[in-house]
Structure formats: structure tokens, C-alpha cells
PDB file of N, CA and C in Angstrom:
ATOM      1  N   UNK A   1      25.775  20.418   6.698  1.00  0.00           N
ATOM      2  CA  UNK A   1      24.726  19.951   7.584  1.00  0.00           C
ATOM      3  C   UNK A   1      23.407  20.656   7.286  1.00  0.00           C
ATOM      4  N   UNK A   2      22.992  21.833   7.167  1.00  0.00           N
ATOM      5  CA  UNK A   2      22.023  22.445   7.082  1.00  0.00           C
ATOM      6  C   UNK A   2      21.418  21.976   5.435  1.00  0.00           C
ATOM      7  N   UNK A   3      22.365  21.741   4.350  1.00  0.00           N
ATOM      8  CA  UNK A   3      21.876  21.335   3.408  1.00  0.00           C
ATOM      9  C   UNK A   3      21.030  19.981   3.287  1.00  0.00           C
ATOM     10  N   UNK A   4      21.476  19.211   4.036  1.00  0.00           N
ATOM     11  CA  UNK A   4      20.976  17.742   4.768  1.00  0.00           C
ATOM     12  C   UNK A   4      19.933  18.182   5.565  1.00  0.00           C
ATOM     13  N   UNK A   5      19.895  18.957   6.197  1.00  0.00           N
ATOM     14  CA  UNK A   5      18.365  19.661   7.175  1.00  0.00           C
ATOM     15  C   UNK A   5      17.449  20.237   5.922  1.00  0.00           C
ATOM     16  N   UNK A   6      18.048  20.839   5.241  1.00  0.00           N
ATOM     17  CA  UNK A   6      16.652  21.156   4.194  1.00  0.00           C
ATOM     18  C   UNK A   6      15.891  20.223   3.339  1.00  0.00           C
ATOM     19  N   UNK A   7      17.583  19.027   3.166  1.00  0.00           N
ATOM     20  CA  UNK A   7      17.124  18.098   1.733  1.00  0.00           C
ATOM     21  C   UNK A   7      15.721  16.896   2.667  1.00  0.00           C
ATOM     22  N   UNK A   8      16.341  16.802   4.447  1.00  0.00           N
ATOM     23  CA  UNK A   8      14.824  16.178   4.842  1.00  0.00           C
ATOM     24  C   UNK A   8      13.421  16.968   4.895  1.00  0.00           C
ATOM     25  N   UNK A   9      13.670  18.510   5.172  1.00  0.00           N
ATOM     26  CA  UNK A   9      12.579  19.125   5.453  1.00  0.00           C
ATOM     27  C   UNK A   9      11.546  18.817   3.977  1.00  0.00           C
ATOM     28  N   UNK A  10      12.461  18.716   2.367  1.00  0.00           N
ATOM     29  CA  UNK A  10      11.762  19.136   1.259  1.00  0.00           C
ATOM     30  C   UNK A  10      11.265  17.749   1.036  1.00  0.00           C
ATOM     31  N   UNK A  11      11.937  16.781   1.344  1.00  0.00           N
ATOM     32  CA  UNK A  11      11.794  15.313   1.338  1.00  0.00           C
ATOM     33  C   UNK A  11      10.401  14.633   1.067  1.00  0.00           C
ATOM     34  N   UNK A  12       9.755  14.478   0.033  1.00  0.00           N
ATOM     35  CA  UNK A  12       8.411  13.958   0.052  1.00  0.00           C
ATOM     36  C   UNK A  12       7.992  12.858   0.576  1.00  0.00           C
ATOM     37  N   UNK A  13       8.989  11.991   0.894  1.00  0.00           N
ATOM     38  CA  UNK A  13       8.833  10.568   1.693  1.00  0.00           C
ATOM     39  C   UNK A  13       8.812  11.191   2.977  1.00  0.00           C
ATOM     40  N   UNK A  14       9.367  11.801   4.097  1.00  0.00           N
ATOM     41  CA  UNK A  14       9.176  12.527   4.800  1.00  0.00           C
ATOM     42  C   UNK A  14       7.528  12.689   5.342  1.00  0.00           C
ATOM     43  N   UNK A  15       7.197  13.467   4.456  1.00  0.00           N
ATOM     44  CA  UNK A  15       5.748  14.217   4.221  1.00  0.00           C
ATOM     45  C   UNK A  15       4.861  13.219   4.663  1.00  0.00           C
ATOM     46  N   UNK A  16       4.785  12.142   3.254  1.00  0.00           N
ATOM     47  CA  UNK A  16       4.054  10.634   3.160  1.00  0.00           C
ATOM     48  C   UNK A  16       4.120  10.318   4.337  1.00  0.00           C
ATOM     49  N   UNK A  17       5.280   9.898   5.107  1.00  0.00           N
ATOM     50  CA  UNK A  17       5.280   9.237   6.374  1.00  0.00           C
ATOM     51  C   UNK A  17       4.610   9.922   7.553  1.00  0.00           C
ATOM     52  N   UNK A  18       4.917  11.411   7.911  1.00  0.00           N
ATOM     53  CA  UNK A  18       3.715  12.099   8.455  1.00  0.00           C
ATOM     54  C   UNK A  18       2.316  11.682   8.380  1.00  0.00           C
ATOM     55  N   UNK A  19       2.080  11.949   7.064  1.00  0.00           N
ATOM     56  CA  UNK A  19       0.490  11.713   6.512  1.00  0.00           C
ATOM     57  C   UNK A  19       0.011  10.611   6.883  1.00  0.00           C
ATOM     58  N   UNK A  20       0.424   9.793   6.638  1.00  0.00           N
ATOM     59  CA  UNK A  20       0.378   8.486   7.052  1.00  0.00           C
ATOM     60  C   UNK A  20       0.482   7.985   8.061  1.00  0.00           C
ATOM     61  N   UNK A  21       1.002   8.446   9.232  1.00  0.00           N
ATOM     62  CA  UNK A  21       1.022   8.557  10.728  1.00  0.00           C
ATOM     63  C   UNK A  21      -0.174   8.915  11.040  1.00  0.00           C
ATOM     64  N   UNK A  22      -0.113  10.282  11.406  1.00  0.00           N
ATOM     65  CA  UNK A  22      -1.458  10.703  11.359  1.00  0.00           C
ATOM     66  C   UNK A  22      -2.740  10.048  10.941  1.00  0.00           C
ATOM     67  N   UNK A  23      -2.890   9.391   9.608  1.00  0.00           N
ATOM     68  CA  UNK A  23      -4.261   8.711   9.547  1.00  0.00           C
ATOM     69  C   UNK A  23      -4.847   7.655  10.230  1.00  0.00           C
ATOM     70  N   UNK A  24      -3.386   7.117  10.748  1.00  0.00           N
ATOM     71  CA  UNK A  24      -3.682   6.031  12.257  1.00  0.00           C
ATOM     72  C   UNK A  24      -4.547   6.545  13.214  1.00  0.00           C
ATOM     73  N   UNK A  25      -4.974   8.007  13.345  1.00  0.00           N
ATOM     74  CA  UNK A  25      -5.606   8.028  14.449  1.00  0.00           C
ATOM     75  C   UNK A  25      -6.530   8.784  14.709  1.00  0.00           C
ATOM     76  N   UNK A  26      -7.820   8.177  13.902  1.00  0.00           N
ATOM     77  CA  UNK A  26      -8.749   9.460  12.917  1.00  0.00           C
ATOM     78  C   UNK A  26      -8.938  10.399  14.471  1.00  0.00           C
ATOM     79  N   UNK A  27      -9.617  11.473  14.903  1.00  0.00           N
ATOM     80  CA  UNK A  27     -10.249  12.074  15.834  1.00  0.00           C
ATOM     81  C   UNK A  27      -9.320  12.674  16.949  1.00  0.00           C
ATOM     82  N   UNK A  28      -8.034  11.999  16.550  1.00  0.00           N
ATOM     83  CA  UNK A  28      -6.977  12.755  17.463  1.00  0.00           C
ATOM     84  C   UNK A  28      -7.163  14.454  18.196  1.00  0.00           C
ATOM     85  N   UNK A  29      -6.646  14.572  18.861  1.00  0.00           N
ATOM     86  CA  UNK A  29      -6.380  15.938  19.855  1.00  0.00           C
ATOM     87  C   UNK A  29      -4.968  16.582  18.993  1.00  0.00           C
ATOM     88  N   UNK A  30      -5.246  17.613  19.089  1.00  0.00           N
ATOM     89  CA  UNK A  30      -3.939  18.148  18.430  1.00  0.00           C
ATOM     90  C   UNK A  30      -2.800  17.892  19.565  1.00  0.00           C
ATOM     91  N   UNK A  31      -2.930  17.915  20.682  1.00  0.00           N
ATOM     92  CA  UNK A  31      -1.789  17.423  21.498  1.00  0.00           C
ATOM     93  C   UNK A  31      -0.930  16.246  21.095  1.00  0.00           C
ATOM     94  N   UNK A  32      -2.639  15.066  20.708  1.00  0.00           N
ATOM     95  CA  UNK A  32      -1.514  13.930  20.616  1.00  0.00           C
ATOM     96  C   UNK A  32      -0.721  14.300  18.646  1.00  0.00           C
ATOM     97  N   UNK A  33      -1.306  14.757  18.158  1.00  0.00           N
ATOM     98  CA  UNK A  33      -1.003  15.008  16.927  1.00  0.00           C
ATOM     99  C   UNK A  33       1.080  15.622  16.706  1.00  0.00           C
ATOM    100  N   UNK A  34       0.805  16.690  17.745  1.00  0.00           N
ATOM    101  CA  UNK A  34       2.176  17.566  18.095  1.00  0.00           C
ATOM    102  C   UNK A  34       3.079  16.319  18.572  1.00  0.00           C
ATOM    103  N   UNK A  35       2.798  15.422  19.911  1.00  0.00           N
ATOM    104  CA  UNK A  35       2.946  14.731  20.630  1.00  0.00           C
ATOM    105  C   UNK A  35       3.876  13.375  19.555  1.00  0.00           C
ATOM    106  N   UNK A  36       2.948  13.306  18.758  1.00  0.00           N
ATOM    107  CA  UNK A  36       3.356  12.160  17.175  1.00  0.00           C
ATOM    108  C   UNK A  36       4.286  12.794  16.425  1.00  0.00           C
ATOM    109  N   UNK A  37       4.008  14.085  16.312  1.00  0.00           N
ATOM    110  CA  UNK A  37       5.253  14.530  15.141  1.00  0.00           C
ATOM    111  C   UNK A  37       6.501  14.873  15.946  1.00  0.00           C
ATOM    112  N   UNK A  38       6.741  15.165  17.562  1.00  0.00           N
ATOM    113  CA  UNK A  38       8.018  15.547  18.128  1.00  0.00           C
ATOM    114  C   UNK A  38       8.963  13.976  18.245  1.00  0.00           C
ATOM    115  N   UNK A  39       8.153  13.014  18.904  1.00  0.00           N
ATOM    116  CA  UNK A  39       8.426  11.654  18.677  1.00  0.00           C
ATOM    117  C   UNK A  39       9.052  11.654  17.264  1.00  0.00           C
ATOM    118  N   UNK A  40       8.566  11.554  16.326  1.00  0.00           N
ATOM    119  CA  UNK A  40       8.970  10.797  14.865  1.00  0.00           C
ATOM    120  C   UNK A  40      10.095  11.778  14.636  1.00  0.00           C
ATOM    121  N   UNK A  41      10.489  13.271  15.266  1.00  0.00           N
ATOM    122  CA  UNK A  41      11.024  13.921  14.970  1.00  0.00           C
ATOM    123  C   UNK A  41      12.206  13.865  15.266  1.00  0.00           C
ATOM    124  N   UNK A  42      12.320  13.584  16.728  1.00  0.00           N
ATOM    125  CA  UNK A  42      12.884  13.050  17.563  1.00  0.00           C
ATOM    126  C   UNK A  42      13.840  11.723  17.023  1.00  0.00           C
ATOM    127  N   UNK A  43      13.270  11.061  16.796  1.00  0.00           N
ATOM    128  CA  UNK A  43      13.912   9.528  16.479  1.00  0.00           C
ATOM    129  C   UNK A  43      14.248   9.900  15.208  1.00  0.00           C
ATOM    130  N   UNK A  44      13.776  10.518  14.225  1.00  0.00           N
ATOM    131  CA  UNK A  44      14.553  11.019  13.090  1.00  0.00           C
ATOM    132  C   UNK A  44      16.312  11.623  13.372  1.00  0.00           C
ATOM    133  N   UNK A  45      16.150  12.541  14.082  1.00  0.00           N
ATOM    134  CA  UNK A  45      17.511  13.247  14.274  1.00  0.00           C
ATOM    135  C   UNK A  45      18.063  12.467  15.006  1.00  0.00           C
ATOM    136  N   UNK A  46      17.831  11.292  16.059  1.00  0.00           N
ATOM    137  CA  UNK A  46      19.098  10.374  16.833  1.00  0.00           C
ATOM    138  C   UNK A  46      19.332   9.492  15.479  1.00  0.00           C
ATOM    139  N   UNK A  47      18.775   9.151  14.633  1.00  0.00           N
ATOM    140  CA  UNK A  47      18.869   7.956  13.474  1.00  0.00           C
ATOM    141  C   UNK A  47      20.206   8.855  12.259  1.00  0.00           C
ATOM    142  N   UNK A  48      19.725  10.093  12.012  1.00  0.00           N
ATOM    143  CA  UNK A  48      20.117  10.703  11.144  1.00  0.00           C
ATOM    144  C   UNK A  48      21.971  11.017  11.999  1.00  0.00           C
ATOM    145  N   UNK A  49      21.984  11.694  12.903  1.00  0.00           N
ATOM    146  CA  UNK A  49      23.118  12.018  13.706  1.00  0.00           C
ATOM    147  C   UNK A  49      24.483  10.955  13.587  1.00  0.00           C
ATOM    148  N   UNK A  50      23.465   9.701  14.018  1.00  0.00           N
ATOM    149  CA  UNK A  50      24.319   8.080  14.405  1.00  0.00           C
ATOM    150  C   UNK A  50      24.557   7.916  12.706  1.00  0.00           C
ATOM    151  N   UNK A  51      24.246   8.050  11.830  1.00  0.00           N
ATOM    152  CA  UNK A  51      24.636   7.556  10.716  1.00  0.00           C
ATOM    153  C   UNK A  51      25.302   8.248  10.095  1.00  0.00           C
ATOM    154  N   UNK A  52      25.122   9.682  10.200  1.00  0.00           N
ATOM    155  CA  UNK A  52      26.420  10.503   9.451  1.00  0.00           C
ATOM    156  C   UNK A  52      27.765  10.436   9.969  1.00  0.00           C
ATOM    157  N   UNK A  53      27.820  10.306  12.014  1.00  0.00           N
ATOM    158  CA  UNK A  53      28.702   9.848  12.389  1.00  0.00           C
ATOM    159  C   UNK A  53      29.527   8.565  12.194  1.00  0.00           C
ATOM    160  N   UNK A  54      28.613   7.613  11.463  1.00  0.00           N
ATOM    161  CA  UNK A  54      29.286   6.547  10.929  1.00  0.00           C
ATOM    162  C   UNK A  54      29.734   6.450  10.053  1.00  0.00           C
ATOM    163  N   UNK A  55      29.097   6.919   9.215  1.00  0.00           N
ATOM    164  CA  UNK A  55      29.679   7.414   7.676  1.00  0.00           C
ATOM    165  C   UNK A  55      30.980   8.305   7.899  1.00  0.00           C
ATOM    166  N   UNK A  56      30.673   9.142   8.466  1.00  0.00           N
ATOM    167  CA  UNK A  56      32.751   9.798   9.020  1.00  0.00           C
ATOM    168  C   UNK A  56      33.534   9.029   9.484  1.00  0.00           C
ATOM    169  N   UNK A  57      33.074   8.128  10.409  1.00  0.00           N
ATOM    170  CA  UNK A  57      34.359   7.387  11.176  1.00  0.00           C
ATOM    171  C   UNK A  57      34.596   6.467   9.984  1.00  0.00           C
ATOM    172  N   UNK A  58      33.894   6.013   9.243  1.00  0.00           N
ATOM    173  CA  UNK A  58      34.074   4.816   8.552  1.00  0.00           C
ATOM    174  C   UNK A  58      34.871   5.510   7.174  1.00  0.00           C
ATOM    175  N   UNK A  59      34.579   6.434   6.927  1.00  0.00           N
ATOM    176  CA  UNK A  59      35.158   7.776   6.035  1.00  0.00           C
ATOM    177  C   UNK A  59      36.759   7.490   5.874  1.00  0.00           C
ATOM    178  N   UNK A  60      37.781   7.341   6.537  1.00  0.00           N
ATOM    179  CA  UNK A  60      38.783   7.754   7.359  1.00  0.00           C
ATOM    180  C   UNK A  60      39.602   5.909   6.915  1.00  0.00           C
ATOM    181  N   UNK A  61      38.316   5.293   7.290  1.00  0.00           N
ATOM    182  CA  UNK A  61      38.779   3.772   6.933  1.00  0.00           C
ATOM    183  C   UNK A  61      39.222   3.506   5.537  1.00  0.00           C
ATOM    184  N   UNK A  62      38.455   4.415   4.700  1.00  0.00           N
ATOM    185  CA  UNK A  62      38.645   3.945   3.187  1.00  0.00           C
ATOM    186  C   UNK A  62      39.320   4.699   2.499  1.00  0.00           C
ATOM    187  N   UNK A  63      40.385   5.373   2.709  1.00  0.00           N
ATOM    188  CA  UNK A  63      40.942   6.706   2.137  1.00  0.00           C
ATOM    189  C   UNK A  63      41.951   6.545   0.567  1.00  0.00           C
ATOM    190  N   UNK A  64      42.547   4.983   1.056  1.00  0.00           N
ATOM    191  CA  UNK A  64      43.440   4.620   0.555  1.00  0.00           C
ATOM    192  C   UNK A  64      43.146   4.147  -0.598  1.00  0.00           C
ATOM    193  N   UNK A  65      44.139   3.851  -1.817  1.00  0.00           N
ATOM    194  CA  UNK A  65      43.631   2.811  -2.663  1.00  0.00           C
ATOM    195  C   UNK A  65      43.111   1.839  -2.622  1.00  0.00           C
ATOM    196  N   UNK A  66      43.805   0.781  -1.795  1.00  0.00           N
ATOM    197  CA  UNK A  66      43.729  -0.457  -1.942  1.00  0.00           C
ATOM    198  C   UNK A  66      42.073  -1.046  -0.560  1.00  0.00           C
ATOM    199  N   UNK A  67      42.304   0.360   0.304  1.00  0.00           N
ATOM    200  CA  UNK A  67      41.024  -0.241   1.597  1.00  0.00           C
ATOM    201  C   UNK A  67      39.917   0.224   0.272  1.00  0.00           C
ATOM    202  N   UNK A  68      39.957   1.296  -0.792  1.00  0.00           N
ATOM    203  CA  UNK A  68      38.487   1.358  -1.719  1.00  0.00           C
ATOM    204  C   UNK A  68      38.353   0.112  -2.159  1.00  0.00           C
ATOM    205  N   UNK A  69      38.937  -0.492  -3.058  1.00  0.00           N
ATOM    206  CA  UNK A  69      39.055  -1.657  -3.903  1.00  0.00           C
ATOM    207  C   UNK A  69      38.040  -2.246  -2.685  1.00  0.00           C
ATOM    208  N   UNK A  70      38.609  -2.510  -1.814  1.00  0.00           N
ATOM    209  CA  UNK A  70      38.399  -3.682  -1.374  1.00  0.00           C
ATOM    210  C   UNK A  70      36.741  -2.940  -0.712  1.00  0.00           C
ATOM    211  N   UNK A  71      36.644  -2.233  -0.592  1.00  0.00           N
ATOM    212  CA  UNK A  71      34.989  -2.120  -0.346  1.00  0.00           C
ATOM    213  C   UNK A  71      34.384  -1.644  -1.935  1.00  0.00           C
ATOM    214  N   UNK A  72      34.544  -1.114  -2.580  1.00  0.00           N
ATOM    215  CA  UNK A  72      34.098  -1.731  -3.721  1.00  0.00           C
ATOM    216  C   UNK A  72      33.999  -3.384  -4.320  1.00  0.00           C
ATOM    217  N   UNK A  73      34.563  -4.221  -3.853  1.00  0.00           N
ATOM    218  CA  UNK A  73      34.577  -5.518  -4.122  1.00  0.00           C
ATOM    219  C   UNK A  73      33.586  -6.254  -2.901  1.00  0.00           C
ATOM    220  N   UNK A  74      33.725  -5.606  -1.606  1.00  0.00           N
ATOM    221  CA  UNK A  74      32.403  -6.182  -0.625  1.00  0.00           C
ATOM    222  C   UNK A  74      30.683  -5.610  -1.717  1.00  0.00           C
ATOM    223  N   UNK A  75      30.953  -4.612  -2.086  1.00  0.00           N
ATOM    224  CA  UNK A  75      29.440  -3.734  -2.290  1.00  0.00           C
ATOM    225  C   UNK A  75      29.388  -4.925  -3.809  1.00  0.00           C
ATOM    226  N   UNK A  76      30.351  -4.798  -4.525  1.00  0.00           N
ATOM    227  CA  UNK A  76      29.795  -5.909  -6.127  1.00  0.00           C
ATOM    228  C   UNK A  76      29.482  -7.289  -5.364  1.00  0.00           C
ATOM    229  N   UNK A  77      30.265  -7.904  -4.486  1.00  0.00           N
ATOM    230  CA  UNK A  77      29.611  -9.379  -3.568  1.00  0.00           C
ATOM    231  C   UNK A  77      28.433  -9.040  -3.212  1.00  0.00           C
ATOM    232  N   UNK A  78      27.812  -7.819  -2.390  1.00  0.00           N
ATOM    233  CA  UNK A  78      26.803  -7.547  -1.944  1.00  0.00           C
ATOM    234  C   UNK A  78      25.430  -7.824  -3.173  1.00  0.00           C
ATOM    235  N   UNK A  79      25.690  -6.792  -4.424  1.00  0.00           N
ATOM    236  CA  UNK A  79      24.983  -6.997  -4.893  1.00  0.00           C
ATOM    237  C   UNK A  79      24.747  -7.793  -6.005  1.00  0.00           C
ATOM    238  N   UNK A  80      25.850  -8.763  -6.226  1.00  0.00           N
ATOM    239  CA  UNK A  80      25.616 -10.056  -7.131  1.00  0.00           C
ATOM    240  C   UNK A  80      25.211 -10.976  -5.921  1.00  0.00           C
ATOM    241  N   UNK A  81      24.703 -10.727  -4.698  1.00  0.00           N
ATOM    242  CA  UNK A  81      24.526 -11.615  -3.678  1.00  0.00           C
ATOM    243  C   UNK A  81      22.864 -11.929  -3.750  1.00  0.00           C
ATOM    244  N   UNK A  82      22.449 -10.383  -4.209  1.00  0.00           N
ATOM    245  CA  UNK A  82      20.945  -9.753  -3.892  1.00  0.00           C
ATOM    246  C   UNK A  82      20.713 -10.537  -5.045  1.00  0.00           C
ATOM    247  N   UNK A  83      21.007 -10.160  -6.367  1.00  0.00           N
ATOM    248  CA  UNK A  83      20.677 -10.929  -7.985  1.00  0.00           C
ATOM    249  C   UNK A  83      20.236 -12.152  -7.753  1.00  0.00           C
ATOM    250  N   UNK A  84      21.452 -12.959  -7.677  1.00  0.00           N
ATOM    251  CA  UNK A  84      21.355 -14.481  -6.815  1.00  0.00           C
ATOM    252  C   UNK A  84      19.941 -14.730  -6.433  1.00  0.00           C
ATOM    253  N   UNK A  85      20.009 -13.704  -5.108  1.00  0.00           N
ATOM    254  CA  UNK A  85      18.521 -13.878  -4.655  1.00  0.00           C
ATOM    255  C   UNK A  85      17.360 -14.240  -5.002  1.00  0.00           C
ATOM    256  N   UNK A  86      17.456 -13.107  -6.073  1.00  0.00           N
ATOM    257  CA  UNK A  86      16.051 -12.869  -6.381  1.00  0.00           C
ATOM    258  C   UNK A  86      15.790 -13.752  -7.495  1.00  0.00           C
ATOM    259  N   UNK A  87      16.866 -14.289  -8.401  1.00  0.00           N
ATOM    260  CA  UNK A  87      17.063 -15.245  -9.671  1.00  0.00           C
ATOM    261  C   UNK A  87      16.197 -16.559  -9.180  1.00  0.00           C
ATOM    262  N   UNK A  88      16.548 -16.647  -7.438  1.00  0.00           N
ATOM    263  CA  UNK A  88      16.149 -17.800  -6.982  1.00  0.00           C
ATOM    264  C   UNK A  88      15.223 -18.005  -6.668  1.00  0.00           C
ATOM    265  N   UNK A  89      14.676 -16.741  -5.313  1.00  0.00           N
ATOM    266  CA  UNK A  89      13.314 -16.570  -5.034  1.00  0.00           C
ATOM    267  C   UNK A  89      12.824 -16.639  -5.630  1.00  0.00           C
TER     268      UNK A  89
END
């Protein structure tokens, strides 16, 4: 877990998205500034939490031979799905 806490802290997309927040609102107060980064911070760690927890429960689902196969064979549908797509678009 803490390695996952550093790999967002070093995260340059991270950063960007800050920066980029922030320029929404030239003349800001540092309140609302703090106010913007606890928010984004905030909704970062309920987003991040809910998905590692899914990734475990779902963990547990695929252990076996035959449940991999078969999500390896959803993810190749998935992305000969996207190809398709874009061949078409």
C-alpha cells in the first residue's frame, strides 16, 4: 500500500491535473486553493480504495486455470472489439 501512496504522490499526471485545476481559477484565495486540492484529494483516495478493493475481491475469482482462460478470452474479445472500432470509425 504505501508503495501505491508514493507511486501517486511521484505520479506526473497527478501533478498536471493539480496544475490544471488550479488554472481554472486565476486570483483564487489560498483557502479556496487548499479547499480544491483536499476535494480532489479526497475523491482520489474513495476512487483509489473502491478499486483496489475490487481488484481483491475479483482477485479470488480468477485463481484457477480455467476462470484465467476465460478472462483472458473476455480481455482478447475486449480488445479485438476496440480494433473493430476504430477500423470502422
Amino acid at each position: 500500500m504505501m508503495s501505491g501512496a508514493f507511486l501517486l504522490m511521484l505520479s506526473p499526471k497527478a501533478w498536471v491535473i493539480l496544475t490544471l485545476l488550479f488554472t481554472q481559477f486565476p486570483g483564487g484565495s489560498l483557502l479556496g486553493v487548499v479547499l480544491i486540492a483536499l476535494v480532489f484529494t479526497l475523491n482520489n483516495l474513495a476512487a483509489f480504495v473502491i478499486w483496489a478493493l475490487a481488484g481483491q475481491a475479483m482477485a479470488g475469482l480468477f485463481r484457477s486455470a480455467a476462470s484465467a482462460r476465460l478472462l483472458n478470452m473476455i480481455f482478447a474479445a475486449a480488445l479485438a472489439s476496440v480494433a473493430v472500432w476504430m477500423l470502422v470509425a
